[in-house]
Each structure stands twice: as structure tokens, then as C-alpha cells.
C-alpha atoms as a PDB file:
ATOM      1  CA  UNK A   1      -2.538  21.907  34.113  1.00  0.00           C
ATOM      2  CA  UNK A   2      -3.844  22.982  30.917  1.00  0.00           C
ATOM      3  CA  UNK A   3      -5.899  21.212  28.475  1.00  0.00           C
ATOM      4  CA  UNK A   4      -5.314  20.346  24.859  1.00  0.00           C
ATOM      5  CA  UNK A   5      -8.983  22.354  23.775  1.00  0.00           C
ATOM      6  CA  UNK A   6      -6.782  25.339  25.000  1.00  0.00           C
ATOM      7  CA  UNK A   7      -4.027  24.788  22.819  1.00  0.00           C
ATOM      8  CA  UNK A   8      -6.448  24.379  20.432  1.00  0.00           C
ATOM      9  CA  UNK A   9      -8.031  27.655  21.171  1.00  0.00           C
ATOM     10  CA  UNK A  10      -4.597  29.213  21.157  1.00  0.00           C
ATOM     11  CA  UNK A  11      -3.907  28.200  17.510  1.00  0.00           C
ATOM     12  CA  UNK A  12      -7.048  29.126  16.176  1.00  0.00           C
ATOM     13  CA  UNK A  13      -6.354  32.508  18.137  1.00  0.00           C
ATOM     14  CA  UNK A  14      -2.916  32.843  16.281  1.00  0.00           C
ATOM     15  CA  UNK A  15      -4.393  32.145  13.040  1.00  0.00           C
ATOM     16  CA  UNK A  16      -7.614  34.401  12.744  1.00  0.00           C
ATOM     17  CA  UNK A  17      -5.872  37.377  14.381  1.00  0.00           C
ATOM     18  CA  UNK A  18      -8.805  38.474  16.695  1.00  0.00           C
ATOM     19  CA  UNK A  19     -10.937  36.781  19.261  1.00  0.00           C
ATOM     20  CA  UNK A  20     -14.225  37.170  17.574  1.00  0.00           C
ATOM     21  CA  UNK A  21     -12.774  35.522  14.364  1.00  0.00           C
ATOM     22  CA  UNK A  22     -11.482  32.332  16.320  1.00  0.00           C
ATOM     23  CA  UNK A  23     -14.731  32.186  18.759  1.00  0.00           C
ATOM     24  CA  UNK A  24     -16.774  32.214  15.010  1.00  0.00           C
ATOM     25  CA  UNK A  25     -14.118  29.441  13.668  1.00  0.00           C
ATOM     26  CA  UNK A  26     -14.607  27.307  17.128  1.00  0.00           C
ATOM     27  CA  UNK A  27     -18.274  27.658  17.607  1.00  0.00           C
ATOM     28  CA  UNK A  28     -18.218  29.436  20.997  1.00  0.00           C
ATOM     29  CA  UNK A  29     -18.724  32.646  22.245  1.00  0.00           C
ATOM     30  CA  UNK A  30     -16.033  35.223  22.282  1.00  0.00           C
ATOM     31  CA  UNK A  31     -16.328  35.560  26.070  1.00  0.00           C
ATOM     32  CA  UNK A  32     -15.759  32.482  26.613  1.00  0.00           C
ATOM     33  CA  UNK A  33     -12.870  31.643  24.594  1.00  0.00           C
ATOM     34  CA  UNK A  34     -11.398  34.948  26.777  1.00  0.00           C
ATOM     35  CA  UNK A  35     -11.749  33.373  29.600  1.00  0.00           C
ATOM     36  CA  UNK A  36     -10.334  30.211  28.297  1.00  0.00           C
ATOM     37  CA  UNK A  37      -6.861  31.954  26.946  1.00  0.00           C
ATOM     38  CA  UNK A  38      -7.135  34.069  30.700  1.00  0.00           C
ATOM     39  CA  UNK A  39      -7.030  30.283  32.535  1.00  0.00           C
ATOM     40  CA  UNK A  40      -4.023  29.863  30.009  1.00  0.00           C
ATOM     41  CA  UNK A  41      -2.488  32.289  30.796  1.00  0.00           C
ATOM     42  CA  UNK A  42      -3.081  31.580  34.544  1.00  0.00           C
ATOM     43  CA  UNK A  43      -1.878  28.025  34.296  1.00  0.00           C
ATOM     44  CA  UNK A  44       1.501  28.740  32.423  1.00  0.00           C
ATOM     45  CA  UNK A  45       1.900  31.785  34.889  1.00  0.00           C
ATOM     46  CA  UNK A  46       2.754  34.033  32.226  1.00  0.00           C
ATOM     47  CA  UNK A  47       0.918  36.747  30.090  1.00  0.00           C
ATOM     48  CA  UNK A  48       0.560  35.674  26.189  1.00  0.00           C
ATOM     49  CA  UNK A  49      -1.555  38.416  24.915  1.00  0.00           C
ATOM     50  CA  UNK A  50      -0.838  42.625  24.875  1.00  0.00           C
ATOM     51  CA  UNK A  51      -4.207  43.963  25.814  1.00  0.00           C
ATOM     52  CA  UNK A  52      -5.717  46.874  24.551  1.00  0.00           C
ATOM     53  CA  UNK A  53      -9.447  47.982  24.362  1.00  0.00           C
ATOM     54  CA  UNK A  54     -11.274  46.579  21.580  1.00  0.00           C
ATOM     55  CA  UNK A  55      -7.749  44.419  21.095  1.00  0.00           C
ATOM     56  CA  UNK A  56      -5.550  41.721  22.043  1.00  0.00           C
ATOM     57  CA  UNK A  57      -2.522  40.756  20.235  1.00  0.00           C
ATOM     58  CA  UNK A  58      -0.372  37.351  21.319  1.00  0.00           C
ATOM     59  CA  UNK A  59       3.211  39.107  22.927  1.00  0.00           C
ATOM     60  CA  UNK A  60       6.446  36.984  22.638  1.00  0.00           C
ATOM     61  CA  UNK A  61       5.176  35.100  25.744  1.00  0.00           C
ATOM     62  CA  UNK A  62       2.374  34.144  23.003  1.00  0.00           C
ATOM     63  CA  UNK A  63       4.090  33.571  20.256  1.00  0.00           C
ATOM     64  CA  UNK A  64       6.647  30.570  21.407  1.00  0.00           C
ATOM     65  CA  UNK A  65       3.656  29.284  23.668  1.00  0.00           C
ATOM     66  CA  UNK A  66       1.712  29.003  19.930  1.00  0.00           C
ATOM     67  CA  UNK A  67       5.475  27.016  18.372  1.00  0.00           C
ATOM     68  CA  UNK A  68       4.802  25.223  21.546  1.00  0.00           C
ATOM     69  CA  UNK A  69       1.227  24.366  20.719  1.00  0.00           C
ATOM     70  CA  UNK A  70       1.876  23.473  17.622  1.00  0.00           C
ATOM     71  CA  UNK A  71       4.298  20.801  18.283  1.00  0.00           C
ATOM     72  CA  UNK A  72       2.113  19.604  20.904  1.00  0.00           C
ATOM     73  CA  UNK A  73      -0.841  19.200  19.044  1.00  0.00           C
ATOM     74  CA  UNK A  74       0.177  17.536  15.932  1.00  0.00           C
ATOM     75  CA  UNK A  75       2.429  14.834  18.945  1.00  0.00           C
ATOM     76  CA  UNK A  76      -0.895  14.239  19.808  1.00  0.00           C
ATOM     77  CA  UNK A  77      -3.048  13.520  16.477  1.00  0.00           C
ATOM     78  CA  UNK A  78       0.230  11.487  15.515  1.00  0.00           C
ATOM     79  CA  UNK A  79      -0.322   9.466  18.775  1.00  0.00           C
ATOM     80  CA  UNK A  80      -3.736   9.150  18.451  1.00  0.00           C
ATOM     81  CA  UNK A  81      -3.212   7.498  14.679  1.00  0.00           C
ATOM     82  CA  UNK A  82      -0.383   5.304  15.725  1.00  0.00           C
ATOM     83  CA  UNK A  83      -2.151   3.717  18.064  1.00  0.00           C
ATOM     84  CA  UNK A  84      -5.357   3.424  16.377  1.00  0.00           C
ATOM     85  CA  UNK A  85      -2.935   1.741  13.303  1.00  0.00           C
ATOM     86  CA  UNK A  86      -1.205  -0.474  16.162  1.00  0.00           C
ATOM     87  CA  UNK A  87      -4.778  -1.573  17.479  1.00  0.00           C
ATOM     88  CA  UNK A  88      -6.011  -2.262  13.341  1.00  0.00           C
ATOM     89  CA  UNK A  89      -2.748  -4.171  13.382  1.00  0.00           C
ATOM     90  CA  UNK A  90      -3.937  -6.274  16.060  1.00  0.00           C
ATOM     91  CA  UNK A  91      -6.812  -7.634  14.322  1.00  0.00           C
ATOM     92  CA  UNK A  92      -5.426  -7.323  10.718  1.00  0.00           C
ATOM     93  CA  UNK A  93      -2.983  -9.665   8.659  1.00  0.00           C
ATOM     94  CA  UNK A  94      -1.497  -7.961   5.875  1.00  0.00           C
ATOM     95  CA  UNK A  95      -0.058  -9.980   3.201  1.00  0.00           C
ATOM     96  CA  UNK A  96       1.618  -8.526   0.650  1.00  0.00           C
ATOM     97  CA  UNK A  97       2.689 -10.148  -2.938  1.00  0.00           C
ATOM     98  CA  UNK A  98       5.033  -9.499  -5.830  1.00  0.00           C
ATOM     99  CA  UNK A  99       2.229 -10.481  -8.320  1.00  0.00           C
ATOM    100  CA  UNK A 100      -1.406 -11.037  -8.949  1.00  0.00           C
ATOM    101  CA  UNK A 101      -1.625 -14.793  -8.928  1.00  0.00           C
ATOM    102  CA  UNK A 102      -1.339 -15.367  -5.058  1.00  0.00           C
ATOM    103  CA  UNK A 103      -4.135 -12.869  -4.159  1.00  0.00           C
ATOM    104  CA  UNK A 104      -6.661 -15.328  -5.841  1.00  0.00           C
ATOM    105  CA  UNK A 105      -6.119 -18.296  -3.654  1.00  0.00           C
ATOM    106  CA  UNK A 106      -4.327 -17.112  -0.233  1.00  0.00           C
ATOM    107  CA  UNK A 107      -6.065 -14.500   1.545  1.00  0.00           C
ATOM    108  CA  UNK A 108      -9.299 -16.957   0.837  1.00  0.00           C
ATOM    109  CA  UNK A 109      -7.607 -19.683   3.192  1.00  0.00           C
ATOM    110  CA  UNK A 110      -6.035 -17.300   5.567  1.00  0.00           C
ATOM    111  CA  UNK A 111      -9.540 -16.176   6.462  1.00  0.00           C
ATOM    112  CA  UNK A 112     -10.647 -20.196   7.042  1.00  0.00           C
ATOM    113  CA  UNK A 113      -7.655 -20.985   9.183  1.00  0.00           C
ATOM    114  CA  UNK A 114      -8.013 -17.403  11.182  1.00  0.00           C
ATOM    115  CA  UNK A 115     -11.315 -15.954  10.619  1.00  0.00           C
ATOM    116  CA  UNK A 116     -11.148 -14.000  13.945  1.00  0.00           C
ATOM    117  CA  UNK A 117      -9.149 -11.481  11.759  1.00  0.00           C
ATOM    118  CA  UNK A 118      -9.049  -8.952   9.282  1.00  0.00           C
ATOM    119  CA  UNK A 119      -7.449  -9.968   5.758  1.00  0.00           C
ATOM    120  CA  UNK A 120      -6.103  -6.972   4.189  1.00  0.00           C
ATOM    121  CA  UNK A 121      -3.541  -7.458   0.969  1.00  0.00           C
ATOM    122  CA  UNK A 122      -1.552  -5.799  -1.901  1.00  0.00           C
ATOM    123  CA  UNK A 123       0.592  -6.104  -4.762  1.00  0.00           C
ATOM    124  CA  UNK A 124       4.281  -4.329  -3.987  1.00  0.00           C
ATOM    125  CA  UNK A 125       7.744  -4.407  -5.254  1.00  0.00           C
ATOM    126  CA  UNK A 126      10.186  -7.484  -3.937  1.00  0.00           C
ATOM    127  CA  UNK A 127      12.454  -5.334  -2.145  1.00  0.00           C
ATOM    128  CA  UNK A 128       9.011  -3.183  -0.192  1.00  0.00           C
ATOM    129  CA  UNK A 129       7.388  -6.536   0.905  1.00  0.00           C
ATOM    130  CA  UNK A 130      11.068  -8.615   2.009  1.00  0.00           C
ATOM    131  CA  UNK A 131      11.441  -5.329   4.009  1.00  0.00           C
ATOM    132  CA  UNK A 132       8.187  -5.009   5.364  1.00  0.00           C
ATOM    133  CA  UNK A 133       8.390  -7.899   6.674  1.00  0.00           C
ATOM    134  CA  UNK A 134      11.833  -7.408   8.611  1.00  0.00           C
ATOM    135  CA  UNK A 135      10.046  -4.337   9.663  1.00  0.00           C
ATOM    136  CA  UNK A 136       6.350  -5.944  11.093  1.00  0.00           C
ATOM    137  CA  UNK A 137       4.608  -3.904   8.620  1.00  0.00           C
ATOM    138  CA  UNK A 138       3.421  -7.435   7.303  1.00  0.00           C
ATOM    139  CA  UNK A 139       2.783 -10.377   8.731  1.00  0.00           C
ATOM    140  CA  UNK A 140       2.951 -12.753   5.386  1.00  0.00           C
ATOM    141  CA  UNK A 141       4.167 -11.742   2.189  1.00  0.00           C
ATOM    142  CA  UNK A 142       5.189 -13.938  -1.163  1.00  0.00           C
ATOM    143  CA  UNK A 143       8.190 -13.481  -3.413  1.00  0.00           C
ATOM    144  CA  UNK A 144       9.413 -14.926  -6.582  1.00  0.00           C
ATOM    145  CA  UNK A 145      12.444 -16.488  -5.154  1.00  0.00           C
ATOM    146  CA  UNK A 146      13.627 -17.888  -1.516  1.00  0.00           C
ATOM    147  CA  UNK A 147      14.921 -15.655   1.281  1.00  0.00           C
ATOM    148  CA  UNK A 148      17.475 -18.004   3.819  1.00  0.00           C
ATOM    149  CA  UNK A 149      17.268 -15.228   6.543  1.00  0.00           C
ATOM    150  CA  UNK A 150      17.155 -16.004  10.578  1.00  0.00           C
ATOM    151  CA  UNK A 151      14.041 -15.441  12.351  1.00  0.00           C
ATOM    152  CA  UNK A 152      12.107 -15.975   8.830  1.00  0.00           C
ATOM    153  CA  UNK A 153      10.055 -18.955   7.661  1.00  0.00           C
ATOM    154  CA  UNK A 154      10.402 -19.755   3.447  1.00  0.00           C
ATOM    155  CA  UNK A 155       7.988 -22.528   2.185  1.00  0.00           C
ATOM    156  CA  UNK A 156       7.474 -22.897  -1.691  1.00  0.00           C
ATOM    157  CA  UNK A 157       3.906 -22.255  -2.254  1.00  0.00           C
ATOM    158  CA  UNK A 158       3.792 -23.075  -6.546  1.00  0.00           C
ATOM    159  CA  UNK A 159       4.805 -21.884  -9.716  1.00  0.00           C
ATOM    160  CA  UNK A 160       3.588 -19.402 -12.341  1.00  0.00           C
ATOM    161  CA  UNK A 161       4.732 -19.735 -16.324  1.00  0.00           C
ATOM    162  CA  UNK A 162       4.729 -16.989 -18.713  1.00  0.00           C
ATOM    163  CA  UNK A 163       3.212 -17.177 -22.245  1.00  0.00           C
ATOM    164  CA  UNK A 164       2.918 -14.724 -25.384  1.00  0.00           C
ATOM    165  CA  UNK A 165      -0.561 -14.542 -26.289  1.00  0.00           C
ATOM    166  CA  UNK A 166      -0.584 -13.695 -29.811  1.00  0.00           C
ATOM    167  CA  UNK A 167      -3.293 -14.111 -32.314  1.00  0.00           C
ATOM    168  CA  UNK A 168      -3.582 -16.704 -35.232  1.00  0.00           C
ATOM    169  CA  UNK A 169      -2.221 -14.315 -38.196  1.00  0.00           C
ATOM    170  CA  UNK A 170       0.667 -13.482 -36.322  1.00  0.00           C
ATOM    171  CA  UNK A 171       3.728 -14.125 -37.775  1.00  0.00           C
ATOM    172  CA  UNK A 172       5.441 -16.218 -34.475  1.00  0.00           C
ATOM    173  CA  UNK A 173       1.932 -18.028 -33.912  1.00  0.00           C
ATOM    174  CA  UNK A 174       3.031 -21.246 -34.728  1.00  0.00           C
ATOM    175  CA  UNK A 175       6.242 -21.205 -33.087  1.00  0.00           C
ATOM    176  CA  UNK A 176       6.451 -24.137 -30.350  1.00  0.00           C
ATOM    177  CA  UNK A 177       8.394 -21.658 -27.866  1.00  0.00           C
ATOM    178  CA  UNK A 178       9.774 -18.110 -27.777  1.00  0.00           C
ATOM    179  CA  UNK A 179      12.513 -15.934 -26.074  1.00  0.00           C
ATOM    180  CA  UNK A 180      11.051 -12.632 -24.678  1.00  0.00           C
ATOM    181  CA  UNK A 181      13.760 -11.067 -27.349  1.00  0.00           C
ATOM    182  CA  UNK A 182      11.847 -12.737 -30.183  1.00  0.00           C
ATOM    183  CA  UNK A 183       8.883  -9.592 -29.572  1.00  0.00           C
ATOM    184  CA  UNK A 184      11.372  -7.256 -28.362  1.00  0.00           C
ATOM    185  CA  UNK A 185      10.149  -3.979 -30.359  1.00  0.00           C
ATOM    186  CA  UNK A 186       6.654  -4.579 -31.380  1.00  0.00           C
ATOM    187  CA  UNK A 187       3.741  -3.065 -29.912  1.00  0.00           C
ATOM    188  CA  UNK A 188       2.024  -5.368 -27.106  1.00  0.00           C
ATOM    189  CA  UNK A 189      -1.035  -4.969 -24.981  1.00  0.00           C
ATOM    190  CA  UNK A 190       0.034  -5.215 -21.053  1.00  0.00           C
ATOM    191  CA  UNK A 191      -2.441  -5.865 -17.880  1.00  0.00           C
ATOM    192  CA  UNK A 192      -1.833  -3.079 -15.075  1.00  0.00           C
ATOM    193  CA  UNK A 193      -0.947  -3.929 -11.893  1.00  0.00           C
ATOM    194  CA  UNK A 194       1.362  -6.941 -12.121  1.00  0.00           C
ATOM    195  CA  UNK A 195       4.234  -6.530  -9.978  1.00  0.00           C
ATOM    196  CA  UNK A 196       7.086  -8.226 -10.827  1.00  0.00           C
ATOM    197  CA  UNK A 197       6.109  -9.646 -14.015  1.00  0.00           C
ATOM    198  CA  UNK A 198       6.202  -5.937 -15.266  1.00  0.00           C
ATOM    199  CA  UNK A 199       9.378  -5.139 -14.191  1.00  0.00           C
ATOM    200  CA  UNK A 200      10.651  -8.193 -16.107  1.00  0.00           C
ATOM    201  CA  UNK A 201       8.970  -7.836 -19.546  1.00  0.00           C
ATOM    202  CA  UNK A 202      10.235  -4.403 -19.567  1.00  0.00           C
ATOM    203  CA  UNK A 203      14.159  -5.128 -18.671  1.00  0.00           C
ATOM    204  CA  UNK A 204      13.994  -8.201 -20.786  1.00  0.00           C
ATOM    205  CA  UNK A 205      12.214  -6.165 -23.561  1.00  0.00           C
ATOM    206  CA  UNK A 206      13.288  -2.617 -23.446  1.00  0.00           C
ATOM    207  CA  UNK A 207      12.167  -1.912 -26.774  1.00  0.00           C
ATOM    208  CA  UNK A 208       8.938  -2.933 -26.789  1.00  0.00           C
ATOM    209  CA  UNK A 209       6.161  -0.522 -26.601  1.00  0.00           C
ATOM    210  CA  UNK A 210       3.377  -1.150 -24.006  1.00  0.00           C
ATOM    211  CA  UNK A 211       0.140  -0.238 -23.938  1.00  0.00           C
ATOM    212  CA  UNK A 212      -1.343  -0.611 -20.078  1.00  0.00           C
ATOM    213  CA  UNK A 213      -4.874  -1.158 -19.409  1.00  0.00           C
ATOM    214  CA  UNK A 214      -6.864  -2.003 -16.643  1.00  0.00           C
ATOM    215  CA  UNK A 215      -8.308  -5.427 -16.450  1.00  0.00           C
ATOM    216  CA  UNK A 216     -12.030  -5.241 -17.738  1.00  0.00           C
ATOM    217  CA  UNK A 217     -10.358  -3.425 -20.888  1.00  0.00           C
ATOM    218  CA  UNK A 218      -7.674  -5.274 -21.339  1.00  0.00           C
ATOM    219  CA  UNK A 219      -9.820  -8.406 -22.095  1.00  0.00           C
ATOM    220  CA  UNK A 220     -12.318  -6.507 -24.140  1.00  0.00           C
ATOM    221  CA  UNK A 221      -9.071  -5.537 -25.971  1.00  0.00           C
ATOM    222  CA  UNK A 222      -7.510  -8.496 -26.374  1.00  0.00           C
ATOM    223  CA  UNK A 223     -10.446 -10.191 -28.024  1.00  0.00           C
ATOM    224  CA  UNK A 224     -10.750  -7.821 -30.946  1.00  0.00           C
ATOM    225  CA  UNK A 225      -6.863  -6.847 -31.046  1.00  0.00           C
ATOM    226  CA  UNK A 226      -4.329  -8.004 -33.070  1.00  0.00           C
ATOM    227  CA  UNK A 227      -1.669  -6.991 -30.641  1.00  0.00           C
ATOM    228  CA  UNK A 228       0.476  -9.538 -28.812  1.00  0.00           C
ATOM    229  CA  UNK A 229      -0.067  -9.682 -25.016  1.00  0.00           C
ATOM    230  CA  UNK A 230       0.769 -12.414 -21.915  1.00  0.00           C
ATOM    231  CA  UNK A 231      -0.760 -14.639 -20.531  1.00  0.00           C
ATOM    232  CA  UNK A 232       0.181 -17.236 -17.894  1.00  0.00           C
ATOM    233  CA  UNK A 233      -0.812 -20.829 -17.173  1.00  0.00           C
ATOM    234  CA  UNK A 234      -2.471 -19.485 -13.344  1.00  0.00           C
ATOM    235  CA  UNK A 235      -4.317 -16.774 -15.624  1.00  0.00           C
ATOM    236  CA  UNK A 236      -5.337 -19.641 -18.097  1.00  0.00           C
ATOM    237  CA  UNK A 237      -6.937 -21.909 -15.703  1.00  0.00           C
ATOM    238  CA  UNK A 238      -8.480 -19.940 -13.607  1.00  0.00           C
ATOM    239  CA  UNK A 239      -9.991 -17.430 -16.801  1.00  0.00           C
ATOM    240  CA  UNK A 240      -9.558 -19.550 -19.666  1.00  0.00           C
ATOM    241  CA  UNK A 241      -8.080 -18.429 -23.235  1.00  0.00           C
ATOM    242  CA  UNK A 242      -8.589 -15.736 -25.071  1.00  0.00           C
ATOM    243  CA  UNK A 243     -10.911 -16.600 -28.429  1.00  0.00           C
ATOM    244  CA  UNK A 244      -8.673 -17.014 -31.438  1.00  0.00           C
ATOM    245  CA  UNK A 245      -5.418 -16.742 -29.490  1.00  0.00           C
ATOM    246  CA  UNK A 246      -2.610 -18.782 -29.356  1.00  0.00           C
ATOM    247  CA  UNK A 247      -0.451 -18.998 -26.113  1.00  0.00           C
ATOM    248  CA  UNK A 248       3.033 -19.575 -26.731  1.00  0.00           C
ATOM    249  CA  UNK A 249       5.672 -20.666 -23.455  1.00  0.00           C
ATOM    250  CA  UNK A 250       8.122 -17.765 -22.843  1.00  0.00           C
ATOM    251  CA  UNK A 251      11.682 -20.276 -22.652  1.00  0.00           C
ATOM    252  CA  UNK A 252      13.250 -16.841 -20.365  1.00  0.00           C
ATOM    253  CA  UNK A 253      14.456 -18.301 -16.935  1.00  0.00           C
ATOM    254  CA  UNK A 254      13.055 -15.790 -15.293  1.00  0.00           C
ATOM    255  CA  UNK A 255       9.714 -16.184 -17.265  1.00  0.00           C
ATOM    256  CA  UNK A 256       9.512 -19.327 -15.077  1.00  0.00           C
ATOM    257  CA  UNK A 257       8.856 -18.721 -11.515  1.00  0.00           C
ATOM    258  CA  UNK A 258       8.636 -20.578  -8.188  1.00  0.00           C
ATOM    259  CA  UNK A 259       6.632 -18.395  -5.471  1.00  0.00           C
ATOM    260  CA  UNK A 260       7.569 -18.504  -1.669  1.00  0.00           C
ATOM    261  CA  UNK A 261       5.678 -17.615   1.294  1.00  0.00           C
ATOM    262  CA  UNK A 262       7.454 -16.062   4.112  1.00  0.00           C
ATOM    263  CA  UNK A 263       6.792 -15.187   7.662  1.00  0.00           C
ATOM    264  CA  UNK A 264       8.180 -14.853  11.065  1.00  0.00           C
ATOM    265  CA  UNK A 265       7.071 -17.289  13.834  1.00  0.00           C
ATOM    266  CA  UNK A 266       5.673 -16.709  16.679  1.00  0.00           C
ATOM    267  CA  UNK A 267       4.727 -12.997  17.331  1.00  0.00           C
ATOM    268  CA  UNK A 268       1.010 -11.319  17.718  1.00  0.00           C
ATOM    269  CA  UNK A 269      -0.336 -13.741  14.539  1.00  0.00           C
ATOM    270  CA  UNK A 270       1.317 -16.964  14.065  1.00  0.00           C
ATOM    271  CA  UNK A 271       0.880 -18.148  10.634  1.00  0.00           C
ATOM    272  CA  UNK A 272       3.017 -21.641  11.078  1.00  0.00           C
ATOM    273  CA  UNK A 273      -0.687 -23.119  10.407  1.00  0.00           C
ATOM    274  CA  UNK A 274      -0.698 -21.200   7.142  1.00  0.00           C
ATOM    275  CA  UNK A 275       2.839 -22.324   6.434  1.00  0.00           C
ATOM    276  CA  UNK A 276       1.791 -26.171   7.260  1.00  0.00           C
ATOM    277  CA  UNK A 277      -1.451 -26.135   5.069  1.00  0.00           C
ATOM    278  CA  UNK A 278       0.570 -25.213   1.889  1.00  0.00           C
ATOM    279  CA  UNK A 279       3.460 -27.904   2.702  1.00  0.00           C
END
């Protein structure tokens, strides 16, 4: 039976046109690589190459034997990374969240209660990570609302409460509270990277114009700046304020959030201990 180094060799014949040019591109001598495609040709039991002196050009033998290849050879490299992904898997919990907030504290005490494996997370979009989870792509994710699904675990793991951040000489800084419509259509500052909380300000503010930044210079930013921004109470005590900033509570429902940790029980990882530790 032939080999997959011949299919190989076949390709690379196909593609450089001459033996000399695919024996340079393989890193072996023409000779050999002849008698390589002549074992080939022995193995299928057909001829795959019109032979002339000083020439050798695939037939139509050659030709569907090289579609053949083709299809054979990428099967294979997508084996090989499916399984190398399935054997990752093995040793890997992926968690996946809808906002920043529950990277800072989770993946910290999945790794004490399973520190055998890999913890491996990202921010994604509601719909990606209640999905991926139907779909064993991960094994715990958290979303800004309940899921009542069979086969699913739900446990509310806290809450997260939006603020405008806005400094002293703005005009709204001494308000008590705010609606998100009370800033619709000024200019604001906005971290990157914030899942669902982006998504939000810009439905519930669609005129508003926002400037992105990453994290380091959004803070550097929002001390010298007079621009509005957000902050939340999670941000606050785990950073601290801003200096000369005044944090105002967003009264939005949505602004308002209770986070929920799902995950199905049982399976390769069982995270019911992760579920029980946050009860």
C-alpha cells in the first residue's frame, strides 16, 4: 500500500513541473524521488507519468491520482489537528464570559479546585458562549441572565452595576442618578473589550460617539480627560476611582446585571464543585 510521503512527493511533482524541481523542493535526490513515483505507480497498478527522455509529464492516470492526493492529504493534516485539539481539550477548561468582570476572580479558583488542568478563557458574545456550550466547545461559561435549559446547570454567581464616570465640571456631575439617554450624543471615552456592556451602551445610546482604547490608555486618558466614560462598582473596588471623577449609578435596567454560571454535569470535567463553591 502506498505511503502518505508519496502522495506527498506526487504533489510536489504536480506543482514544480519536473522531477529535479520537486527533488530540490523535498530535499532528496532526483533519483530517488523516481523511484519513489515508479513504486507509486507500481502500487496503484497504473502508469501516472508520460515518459520521455530528459521528461516526464503526469498523464490523466496522474492527474486524478494528484485530485486524489490532494483530498487525502489535507483528510489527514485535518485529522491530525482534530485530534491534537480533542487531546488539548482533555486537559483544558475553557470558560468563556460575556464581560470582563468574571475573568478576574473565576479562572483563579477553577485552577485551586482542579489544578490538574489547563485554564484557558475569553470574552464572547451571549449567543457564541450559550452555544458553545450546547456544542462542548466550553465547559463553563457566564451570562448576564439565566438559561432554564435541560442537561444545563444555572447558579447566580453576583452582580455588576454600571456608572457614568464624569468629571467635576461636568454639567450632570452632581446629579444623584442618570438614564443612559441623559449622555446620549456627547462624546465619551469607552474601554475595549467589554462584551456585553458594549453592545448595550451603544443600543441604549446610539448617538453617542465613542472613542475605544485599550486599557493602559484608557486610564492614562481618563485622568487628564474631560470626557465622560463608565465605570462599574466590580471596576471600582477592585481599581479604585479615577482622581477628580465622579461616578454616577446608571438607573437603565439593563445597566444592572445579575451574572450566571452555567455548565453541564457530568461529562470529561465536572465542574458541580465549581458550581457548589459559588452557592
Amino acid at each position: 500500500m502506498f505511503e502518505l510521503y508519496q502522495l506527498e512527493q506526487l504533489l510536489a511533482v504536480a506543482a514544480c513541473g519536473t522531477l529535479s524541481n520537486a527533488a530540490e523542493q523535498l530535499h532528496i535526490s532526483q533519483p530517488a524521488l523516481s523511484r519513489s513515483m515508479q513504486r507509486l505507480e507500481a502500487e496503484l497498478q497504473v502508469s501516472l507519468f508520460t515518459r520521455q527522455k530528459n521528461k516526464i509529464e503526469l498523464n490523466e492516470n496522474g492527474r486524478m491520482a494528484v485530485d486524489y492526493a490532494r483530498k487525502i492529504m489535507e483528510q489527514s493534516q485535518d485529522m491530525i489537528s482534530r485530534i491534537q485539539a480533542f487531546d488539548r481539550s482533555q486537559r483544558t477548561i475553557l470558560f468563556g464570559a460575556c464581560a470582563p468582570a468574571p475573568l478576574w476572580e473565576i479562572p483563579a479558583l477553577l485552577s485551586d479546585l482542579y489544578p490538574e488542568m489547563t485554564i484557558s478563557s475569553e470574552i464572547r458574545e451571549n449567543d457564541v458562549l450559550l452555544q458553545g456550550l450546547r456544542d462542548d466547545v466550553y465547559q463553563l461559561i457566564v451570562l448576564p441572565f439565566p438559561v432554564d435549559e435541560p442537561g444545563m446547570i444555572c447558579a447566580k454567581y453576583g452582580e455588576e452595576h454600571l456608572f457614568f464616570s464624569l468629571p467635576p465640571a461636568h454639567p450632570l456631575s452632581g446629579s444623584k442618578a442618570l438614564y443612559m439617554k441623559d449622555l446620549n450624543g456627547e462624546t465619551m471615552l469607552l474601554r475595549n473589550r467589554l462584551g456585553f456592556w458594549r453592545e448595550l451602551t451603544v443600543r441604549k445610546m446610539p448617538d453617542t460617539r465613542f472613542l475605544e482604547q485599550e486599557d493602559v490608555a484608557f486610564d492614562e486618558l481618563v485622568k487628564f480627560s474631560a470626557l465622560p466614560s463608565f465605570a462599574t462598582d466590580l471596576w471600582l473596588n477592585r481599581e479604585g476611582n479615577h482622581v477628580n471623577r465622579v461616578n454616577i449609578p446608571i438607573l437603565d435596567e439593563e445597566a444592572n446585571v445579575s451574572y450566571y454560571c452555567l455548565c453541564k454535569p457530568g461529562g470529561r470535567t465536572d465542574l458541580r464543585g465549581f458550581i457548589k463553591s459559588i452557592g
